[in-house]
Protein backbone atom coordinates (compact mmCIF):
# COMPACT_ATOMS: atom_id res chain seq x y z
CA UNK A 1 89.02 118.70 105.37
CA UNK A 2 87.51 118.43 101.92
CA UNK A 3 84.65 116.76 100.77
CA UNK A 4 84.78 113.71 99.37
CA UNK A 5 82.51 111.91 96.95
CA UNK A 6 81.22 108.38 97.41
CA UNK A 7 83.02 106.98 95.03
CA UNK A 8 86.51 108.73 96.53
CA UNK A 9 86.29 107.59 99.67
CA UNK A 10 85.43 104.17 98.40
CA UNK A 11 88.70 104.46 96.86
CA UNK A 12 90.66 105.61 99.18
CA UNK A 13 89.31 102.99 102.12
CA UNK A 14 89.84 99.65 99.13
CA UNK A 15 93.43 100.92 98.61
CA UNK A 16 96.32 99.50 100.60
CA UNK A 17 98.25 102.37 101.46
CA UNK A 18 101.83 101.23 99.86
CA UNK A 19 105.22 103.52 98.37
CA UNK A 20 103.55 102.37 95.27
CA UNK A 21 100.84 105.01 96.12
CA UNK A 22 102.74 107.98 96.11
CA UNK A 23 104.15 109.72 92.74
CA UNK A 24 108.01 109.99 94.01
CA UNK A 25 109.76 110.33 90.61
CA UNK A 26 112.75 111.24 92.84
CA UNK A 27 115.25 109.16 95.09
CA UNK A 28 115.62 109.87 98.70
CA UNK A 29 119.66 110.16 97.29
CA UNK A 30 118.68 113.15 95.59
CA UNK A 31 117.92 114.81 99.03
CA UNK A 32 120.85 113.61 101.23
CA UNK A 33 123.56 116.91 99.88
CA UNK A 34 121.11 119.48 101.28
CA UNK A 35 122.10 117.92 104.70
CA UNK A 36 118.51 118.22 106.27
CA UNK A 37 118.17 114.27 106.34
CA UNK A 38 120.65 111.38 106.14
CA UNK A 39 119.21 108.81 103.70
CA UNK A 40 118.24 106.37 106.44
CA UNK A 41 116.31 108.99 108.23
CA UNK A 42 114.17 110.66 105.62
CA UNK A 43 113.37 106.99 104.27
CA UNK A 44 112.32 105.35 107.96
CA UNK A 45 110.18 108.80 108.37
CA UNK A 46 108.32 107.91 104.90
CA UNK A 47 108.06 104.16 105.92
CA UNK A 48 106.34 105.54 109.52
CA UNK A 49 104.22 107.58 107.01
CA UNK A 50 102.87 105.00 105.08
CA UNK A 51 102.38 102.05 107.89
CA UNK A 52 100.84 104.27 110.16
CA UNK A 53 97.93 105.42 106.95
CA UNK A 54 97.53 101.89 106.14
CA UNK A 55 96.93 101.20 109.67
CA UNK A 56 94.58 104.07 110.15
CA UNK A 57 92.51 102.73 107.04
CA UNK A 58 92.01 99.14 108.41
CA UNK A 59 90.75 100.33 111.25
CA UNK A 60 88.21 102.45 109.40
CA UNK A 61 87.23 99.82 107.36
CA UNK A 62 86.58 97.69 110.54
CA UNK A 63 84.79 100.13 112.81
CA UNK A 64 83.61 102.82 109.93
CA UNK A 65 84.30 104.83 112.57
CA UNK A 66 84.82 107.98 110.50
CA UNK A 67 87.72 109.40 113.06
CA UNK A 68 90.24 107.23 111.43
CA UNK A 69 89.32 108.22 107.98
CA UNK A 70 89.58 112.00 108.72
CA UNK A 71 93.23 111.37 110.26
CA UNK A 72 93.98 109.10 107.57
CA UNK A 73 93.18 111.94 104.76
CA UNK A 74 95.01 114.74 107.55
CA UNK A 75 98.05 112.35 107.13
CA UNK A 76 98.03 111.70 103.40
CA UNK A 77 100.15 114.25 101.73
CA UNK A 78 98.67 116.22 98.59
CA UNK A 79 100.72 113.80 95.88
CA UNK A 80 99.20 110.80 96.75
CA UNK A 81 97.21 110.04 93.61
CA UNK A 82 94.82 107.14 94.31
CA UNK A 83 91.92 108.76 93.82
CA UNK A 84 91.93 108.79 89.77
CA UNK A 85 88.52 108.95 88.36
């Protein structure tokens, strides 16, 4: 895992993890010809995503018990862009 400064972290840990998060300038319909997800799918597997990282970061922010940040960043994938400094 990669260091983070202060000020990241902070950052990360004060922002509800939402869709609004990620940069997805492209619709889950754009994905459904290649035939490796029906819509429905590859949407609830994003929604899992994104409840289960918000979930992970209130329970860091209640116990600062720095296992549930480490899996939140593990989970995170490398577009989310809420650390903008």
């Amino acid at each position: 895992m990669r260091t983070f400064t202060t000020e990241e972290k902070e950052l990360i840990i004060n922002t509800p993890i939402t869709f609004e998060c990620f940069e997805m300038v492209d619709s889950f319909s754009d994905y459904d010809d290649l035939g490796l997800y029906e819509l429905g799918a590859l949407y609830s597997d994003w929604e899992s995503l994104i409840k289960t990282s918000e979930e992970l970061r209130v329970m860091y922010l209640q116990s600062k018990d720095e296992r549930y940040f480490i899996e939140l960043v593990r989970l995170l994938p490398s577009s989310y862009k809420v650390v903008k400094l």
